[in-house]
N, C-alpha and C. Protein backbone atom coordinates (compact mmCIF):
# COMPACT_ATOMS: atom_id res chain seq x y z
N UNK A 1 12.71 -6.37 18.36
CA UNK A 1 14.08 -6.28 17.95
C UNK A 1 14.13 -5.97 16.46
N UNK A 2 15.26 -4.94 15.80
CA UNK A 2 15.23 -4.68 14.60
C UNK A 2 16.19 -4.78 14.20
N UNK A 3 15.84 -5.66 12.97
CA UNK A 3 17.08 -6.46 12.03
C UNK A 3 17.77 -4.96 11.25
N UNK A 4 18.93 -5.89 10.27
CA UNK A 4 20.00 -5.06 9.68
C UNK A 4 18.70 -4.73 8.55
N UNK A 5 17.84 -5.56 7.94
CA UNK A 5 17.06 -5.07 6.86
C UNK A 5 16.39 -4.22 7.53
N UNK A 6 15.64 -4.18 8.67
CA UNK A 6 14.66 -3.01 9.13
C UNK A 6 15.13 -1.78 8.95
N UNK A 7 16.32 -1.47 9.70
CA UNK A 7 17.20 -0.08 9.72
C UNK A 7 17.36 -0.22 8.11
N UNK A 8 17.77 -0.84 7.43
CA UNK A 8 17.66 -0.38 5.65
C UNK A 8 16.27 0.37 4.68
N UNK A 9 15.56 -0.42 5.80
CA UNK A 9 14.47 0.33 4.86
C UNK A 9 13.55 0.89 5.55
N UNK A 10 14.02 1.54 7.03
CA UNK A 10 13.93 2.69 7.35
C UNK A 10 14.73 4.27 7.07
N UNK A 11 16.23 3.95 6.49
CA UNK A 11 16.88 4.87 5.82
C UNK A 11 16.14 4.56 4.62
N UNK A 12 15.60 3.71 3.54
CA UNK A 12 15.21 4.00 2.36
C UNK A 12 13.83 4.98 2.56
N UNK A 13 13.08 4.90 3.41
CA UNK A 13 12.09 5.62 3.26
C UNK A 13 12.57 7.16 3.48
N UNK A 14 13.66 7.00 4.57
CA UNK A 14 14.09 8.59 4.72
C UNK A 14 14.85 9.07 3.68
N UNK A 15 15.69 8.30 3.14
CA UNK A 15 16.15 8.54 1.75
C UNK A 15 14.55 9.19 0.59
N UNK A 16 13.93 8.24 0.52
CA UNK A 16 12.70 9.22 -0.52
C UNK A 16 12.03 10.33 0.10
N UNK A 17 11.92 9.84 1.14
CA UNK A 17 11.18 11.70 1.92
C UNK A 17 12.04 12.80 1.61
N UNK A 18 13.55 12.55 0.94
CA UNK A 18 14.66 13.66 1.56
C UNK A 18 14.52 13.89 2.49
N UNK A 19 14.66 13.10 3.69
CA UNK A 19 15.02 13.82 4.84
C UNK A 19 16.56 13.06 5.53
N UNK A 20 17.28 12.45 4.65
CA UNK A 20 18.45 11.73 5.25
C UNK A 20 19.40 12.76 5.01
N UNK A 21 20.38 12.77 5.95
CA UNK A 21 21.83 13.72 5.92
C UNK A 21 22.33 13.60 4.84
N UNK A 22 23.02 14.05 4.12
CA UNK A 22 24.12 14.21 3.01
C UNK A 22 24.96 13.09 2.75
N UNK A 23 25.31 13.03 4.33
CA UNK A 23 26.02 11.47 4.45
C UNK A 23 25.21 10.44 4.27
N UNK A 24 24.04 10.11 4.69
CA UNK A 24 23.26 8.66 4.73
C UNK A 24 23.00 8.66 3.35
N UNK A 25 22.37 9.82 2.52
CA UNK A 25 22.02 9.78 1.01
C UNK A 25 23.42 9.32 0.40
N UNK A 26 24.60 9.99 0.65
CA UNK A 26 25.93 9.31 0.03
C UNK A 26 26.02 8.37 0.28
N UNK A 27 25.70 7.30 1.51
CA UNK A 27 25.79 6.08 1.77
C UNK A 27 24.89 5.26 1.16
N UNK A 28 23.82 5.50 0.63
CA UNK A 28 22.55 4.74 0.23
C UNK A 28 22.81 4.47 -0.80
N UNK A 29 23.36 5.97 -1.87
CA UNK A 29 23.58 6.65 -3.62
C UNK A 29 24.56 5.12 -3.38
N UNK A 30 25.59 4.78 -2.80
CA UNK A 30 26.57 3.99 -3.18
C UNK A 30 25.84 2.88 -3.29
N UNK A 31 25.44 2.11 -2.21
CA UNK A 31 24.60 0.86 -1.41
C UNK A 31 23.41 0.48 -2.92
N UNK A 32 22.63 1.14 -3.32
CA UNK A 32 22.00 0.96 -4.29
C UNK A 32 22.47 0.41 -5.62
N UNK A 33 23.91 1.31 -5.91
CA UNK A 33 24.15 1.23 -6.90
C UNK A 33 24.60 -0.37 -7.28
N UNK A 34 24.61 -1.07 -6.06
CA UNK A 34 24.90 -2.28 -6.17
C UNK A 34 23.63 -2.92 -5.90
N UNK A 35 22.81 -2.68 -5.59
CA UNK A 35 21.54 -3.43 -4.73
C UNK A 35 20.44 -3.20 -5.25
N UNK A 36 20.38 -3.66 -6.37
CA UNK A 36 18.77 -3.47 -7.29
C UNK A 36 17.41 -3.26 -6.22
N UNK A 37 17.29 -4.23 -5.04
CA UNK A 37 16.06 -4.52 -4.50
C UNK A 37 16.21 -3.35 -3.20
N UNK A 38 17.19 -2.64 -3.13
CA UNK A 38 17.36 -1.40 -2.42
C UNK A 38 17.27 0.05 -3.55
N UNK A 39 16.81 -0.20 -4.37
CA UNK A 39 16.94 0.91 -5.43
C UNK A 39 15.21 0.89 -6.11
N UNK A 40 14.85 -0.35 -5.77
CA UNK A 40 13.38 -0.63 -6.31
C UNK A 40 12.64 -0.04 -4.72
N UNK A 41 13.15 -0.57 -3.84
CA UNK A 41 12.82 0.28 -2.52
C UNK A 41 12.40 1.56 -2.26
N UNK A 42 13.71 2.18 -3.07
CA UNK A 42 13.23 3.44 -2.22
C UNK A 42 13.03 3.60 -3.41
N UNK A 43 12.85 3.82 -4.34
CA UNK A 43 11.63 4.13 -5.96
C UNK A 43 10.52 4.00 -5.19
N UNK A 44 9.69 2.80 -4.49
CA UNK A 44 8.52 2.66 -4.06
C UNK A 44 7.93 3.13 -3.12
N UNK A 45 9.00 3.56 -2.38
CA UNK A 45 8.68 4.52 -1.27
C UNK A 45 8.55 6.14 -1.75
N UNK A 46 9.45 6.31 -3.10
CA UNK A 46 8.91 7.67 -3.81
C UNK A 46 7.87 7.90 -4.33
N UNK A 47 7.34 7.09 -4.64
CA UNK A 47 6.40 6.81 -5.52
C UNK A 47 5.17 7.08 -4.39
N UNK A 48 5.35 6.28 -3.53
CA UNK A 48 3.73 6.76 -2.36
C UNK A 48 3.73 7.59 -1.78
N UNK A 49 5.19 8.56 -1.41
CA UNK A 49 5.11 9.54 -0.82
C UNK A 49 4.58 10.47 -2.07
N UNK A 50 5.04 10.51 -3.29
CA UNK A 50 4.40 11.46 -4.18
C UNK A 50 2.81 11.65 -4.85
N UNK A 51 2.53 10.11 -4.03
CA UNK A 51 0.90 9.69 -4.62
C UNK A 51 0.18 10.33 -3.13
N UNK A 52 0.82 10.21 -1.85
CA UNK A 52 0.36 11.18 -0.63
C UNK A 52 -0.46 11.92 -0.80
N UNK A 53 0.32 12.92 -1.42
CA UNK A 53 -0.46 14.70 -2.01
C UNK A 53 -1.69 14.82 -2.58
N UNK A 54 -1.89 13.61 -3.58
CA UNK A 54 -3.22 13.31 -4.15
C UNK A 54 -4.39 12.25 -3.52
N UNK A 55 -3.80 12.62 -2.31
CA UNK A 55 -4.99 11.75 -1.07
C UNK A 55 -5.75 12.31 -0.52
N UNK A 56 -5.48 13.29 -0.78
CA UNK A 56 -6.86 14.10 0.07
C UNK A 56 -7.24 15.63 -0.98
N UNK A 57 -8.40 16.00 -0.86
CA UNK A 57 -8.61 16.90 -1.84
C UNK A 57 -7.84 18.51 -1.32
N UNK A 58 -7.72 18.96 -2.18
CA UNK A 58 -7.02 20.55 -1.72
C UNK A 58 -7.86 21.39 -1.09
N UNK A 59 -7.11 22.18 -0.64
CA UNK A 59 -7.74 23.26 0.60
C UNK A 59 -7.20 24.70 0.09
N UNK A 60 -8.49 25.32 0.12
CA UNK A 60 -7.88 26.77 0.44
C UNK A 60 -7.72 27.17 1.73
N UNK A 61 -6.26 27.91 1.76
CA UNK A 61 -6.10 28.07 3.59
C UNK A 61 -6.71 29.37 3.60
N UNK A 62 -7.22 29.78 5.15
CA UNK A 62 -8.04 31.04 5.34
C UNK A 62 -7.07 31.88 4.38
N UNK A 63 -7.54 33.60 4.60
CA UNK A 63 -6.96 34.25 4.06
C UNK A 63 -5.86 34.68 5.49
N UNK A 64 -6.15 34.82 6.26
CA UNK A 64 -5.86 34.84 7.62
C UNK A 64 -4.41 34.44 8.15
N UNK A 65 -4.15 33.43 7.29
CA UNK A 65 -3.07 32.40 7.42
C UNK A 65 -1.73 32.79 7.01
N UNK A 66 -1.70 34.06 6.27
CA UNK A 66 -0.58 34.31 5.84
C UNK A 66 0.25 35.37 7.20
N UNK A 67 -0.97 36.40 7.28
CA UNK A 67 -0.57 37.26 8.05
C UNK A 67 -0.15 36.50 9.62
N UNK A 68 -0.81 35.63 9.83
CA UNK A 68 -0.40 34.76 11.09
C UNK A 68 0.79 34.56 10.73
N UNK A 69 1.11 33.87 9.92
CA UNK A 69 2.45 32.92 10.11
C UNK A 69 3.44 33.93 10.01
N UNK A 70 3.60 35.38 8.86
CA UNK A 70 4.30 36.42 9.33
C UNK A 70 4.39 36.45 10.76
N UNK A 71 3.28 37.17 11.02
CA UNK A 71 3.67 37.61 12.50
C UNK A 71 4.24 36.61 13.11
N UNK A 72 4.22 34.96 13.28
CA UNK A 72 4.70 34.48 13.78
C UNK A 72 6.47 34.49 13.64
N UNK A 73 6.30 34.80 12.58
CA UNK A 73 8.37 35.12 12.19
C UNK A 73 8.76 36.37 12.52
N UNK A 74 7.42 37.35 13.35
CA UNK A 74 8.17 38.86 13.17
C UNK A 74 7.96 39.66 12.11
N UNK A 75 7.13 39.24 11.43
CA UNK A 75 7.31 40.10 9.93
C UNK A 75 5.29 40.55 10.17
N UNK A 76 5.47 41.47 8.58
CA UNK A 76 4.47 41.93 8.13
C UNK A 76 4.30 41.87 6.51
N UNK A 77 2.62 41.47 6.49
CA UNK A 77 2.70 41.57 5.10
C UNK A 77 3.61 42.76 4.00
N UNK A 78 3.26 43.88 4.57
CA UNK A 78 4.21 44.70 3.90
C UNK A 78 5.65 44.93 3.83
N UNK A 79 6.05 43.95 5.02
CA UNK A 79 7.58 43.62 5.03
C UNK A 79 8.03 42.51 3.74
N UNK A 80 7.53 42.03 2.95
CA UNK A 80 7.42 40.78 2.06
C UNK A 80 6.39 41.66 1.10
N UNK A 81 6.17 42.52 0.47
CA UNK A 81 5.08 42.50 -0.44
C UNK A 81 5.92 42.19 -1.59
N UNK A 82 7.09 43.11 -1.55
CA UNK A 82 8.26 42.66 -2.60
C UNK A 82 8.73 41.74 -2.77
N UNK A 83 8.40 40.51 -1.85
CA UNK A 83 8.76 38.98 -2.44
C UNK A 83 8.01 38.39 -3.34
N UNK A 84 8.26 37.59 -4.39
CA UNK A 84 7.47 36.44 -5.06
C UNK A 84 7.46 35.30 -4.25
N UNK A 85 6.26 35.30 -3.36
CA UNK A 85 5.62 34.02 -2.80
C UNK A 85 4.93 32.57 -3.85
C-alpha cells in the first residue's frame, strides 16, 4: 500500500528527471515553495540523476549508428548533412 508521502516522492523524482507534465511541475513549483523537505528532495534526486552520467565510462557508438537510426526515421545521411548535429 502507498502512502500520500510515497506518491510525493515519486512525483519528486519525476519532477528532477523532467519528466512530469507542466501541470504536476506547476503543482510541485507551488508545493515546494512551502515545503523545504520537498525542495531538498527533489534537489537530491537532481543531484543523482546528474551524478548517473558519470557512472559508467563513455562510449564511442559504432560509426554505423548514425546511419541506422536515420534510416530508422526514413532519412539519409545526406538528407541531414546540412544539419548541425
Amino acid at each position: 500500500m502507498t502512502t500520500d508521502r510515497d506518491d510525493l516522492t515519486a512525483q519528486a523524482a519525476a519532477y528532477a528527471l523532467n519528466t512530469s507534465t507542466d501541470a504536476e511541475r506547476a503543482e510541485l513549483d507551488e508545493r515546494r515553495a512551502s515545503d523545504p523537505a520537498l525542495d531538498l528532495e527533489i534537489g537530491e534526486f537532481a543531484e543523482t540523476a546528474a551524478l548517473l552520467g558519470l557512472a559508467v565510462a563513455p562510449i564511442t557508438p559504432p560509426a554505423s549508428l548514425r546511419a541506422a537510426v536515420l534510416a530508422r526515421l526514413g532519412l539519409k545521411v545526406s538528407d541531414i548533412d546540412r544539419w548541425e548535429l
